[in-house]
N, C-alpha and C. Protein backbone atom coordinates (compact mmCIF):
# COMPACT_ATOMS: atom_id res chain seq x y z
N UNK A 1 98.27 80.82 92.58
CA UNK A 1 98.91 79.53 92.52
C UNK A 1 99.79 79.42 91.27
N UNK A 2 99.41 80.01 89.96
CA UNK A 2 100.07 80.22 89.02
C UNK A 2 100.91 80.62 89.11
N UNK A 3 101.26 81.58 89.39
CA UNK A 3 102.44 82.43 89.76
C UNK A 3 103.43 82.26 90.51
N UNK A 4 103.24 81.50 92.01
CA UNK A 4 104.02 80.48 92.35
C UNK A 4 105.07 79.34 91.56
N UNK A 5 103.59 78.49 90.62
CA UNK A 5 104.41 77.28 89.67
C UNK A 5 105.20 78.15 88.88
N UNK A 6 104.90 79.28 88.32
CA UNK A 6 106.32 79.91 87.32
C UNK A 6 107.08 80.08 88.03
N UNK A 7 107.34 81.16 89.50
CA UNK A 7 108.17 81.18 89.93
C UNK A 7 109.28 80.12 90.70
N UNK A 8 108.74 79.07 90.52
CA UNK A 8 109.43 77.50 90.93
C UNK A 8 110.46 77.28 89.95
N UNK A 9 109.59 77.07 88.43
CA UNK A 9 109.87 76.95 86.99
C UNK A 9 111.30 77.81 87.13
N UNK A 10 111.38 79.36 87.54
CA UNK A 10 112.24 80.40 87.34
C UNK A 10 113.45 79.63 88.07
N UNK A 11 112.99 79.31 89.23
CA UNK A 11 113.71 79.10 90.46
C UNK A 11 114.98 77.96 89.95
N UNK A 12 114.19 76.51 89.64
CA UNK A 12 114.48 75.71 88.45
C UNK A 12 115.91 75.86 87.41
N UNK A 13 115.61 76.46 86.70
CA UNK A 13 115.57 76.85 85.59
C UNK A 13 116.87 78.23 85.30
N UNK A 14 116.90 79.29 86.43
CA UNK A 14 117.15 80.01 86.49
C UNK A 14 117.94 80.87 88.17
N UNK A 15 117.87 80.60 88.96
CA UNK A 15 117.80 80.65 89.99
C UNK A 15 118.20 82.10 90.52
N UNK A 16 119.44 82.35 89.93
CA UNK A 16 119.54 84.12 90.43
C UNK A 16 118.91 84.91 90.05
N UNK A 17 118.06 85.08 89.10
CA UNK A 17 117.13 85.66 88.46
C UNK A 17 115.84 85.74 89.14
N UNK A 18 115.69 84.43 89.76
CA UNK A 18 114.51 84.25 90.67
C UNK A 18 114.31 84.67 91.84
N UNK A 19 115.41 84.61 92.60
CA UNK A 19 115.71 85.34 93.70
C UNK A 19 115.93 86.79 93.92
N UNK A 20 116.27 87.16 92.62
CA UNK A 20 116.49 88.73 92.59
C UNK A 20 115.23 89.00 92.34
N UNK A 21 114.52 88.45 91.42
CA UNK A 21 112.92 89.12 91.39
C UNK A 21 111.93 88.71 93.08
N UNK A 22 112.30 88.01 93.15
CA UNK A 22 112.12 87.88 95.08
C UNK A 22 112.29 88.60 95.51
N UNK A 23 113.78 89.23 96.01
CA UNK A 23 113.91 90.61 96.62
C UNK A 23 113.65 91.80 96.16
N UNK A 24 113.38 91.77 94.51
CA UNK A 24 113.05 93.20 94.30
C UNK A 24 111.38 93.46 94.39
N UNK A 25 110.44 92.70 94.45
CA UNK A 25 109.50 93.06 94.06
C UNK A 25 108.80 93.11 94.92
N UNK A 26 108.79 93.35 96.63
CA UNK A 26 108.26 94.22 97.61
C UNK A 26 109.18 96.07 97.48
N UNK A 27 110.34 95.59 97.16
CA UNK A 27 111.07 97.12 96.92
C UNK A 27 109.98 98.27 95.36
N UNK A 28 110.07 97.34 95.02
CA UNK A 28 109.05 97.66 93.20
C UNK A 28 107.63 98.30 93.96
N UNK A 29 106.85 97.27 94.50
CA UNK A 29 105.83 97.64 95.37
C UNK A 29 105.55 99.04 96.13
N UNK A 30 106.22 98.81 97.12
CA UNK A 30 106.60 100.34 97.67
C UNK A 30 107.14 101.70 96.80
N UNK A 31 107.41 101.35 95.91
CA UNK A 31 108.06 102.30 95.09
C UNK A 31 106.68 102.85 93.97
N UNK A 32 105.53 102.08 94.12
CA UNK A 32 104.72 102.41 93.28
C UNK A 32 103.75 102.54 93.91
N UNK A 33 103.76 102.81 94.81
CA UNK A 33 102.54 103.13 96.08
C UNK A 33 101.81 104.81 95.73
N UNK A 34 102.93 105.75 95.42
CA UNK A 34 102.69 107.12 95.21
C UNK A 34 101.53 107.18 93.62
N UNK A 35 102.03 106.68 92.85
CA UNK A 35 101.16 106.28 91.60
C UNK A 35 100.02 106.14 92.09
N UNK A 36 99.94 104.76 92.80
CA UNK A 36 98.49 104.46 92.69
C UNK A 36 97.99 105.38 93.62
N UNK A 37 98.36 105.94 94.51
CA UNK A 37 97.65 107.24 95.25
C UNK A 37 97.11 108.31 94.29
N UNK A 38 98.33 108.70 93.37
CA UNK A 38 97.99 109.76 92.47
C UNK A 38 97.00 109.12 91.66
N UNK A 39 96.44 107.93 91.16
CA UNK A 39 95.47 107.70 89.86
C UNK A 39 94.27 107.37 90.78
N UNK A 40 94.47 107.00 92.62
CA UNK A 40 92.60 107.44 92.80
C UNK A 40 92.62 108.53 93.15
N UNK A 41 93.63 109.37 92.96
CA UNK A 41 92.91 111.28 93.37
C UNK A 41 92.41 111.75 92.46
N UNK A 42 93.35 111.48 91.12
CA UNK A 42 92.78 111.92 89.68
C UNK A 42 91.30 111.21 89.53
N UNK A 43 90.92 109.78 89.64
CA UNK A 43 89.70 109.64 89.61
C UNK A 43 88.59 110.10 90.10
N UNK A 44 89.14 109.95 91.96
CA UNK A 44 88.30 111.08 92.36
C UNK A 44 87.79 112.43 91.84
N UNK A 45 88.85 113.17 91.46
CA UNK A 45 88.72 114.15 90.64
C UNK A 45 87.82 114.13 89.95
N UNK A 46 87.86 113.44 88.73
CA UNK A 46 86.98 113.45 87.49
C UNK A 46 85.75 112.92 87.93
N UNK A 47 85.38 111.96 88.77
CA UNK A 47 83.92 111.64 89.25
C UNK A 47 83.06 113.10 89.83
N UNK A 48 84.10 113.53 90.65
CA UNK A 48 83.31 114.75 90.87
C UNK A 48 83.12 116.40 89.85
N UNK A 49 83.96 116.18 89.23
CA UNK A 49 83.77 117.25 87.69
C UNK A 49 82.31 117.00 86.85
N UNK A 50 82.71 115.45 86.75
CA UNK A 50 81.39 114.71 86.57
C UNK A 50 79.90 114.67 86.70
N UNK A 51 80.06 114.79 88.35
CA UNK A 51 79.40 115.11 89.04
C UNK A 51 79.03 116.61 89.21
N UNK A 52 79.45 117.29 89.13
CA UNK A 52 79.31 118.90 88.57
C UNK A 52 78.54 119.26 87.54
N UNK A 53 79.08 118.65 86.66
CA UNK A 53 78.86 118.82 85.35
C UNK A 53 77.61 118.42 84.72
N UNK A 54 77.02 117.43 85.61
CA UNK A 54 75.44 116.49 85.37
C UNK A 54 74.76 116.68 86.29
N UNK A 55 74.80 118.04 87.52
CA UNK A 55 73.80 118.22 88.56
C UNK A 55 72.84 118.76 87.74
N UNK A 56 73.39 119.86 87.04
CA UNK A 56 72.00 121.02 86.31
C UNK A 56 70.68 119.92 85.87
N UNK A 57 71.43 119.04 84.89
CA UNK A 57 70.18 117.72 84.04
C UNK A 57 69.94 117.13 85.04
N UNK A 58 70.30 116.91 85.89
CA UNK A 58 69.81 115.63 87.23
C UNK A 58 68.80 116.67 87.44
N UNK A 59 68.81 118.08 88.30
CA UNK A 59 68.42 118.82 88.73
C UNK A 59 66.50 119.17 88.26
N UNK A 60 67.10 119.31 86.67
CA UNK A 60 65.79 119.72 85.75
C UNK A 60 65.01 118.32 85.46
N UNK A 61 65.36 117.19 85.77
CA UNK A 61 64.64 116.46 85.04
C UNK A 61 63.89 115.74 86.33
N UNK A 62 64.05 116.04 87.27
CA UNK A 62 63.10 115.98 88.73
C UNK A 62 63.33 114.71 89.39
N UNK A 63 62.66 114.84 90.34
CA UNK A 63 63.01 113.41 90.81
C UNK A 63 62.41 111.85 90.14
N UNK A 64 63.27 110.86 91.12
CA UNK A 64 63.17 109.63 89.78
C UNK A 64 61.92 108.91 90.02
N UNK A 65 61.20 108.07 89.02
CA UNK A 65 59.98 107.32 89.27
C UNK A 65 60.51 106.13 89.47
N UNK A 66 61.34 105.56 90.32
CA UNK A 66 61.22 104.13 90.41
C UNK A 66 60.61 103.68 91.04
């Protein structure tokens, strides 16, 4: 809802400015789609290195008493 009232404010205030950030920022969107693909592969990644890396101690210290 915030974001709306600024962009009113912009609209207001400013108007080609407002409209251009209107049309650009589904184009912006799509354009940053590949990123966020690439930063959950890399996470993925590292959870399972992670996960590699802490089987041996999981392994030796037996199963859990809860």
């Amino acid at each position: 809802m915030i974001k709306f009232l600024i962009w009113l404010i912009l609209l207001v205030v400013c108007w080609p400015i407002a409209l251009m950030a209107l049309l650009l920022f589904p184009i912006v969107w799509f354009l940053l789609i590949p990123f966020r693909l690439l930063g959950i592969t890399v996470s993925a990644v590292l959870d399972l290195f992670k996960t590699v890396i802490t089987l041996p101690a999981r392994l030796l210290r037996g199963p859990s008493r809860t």
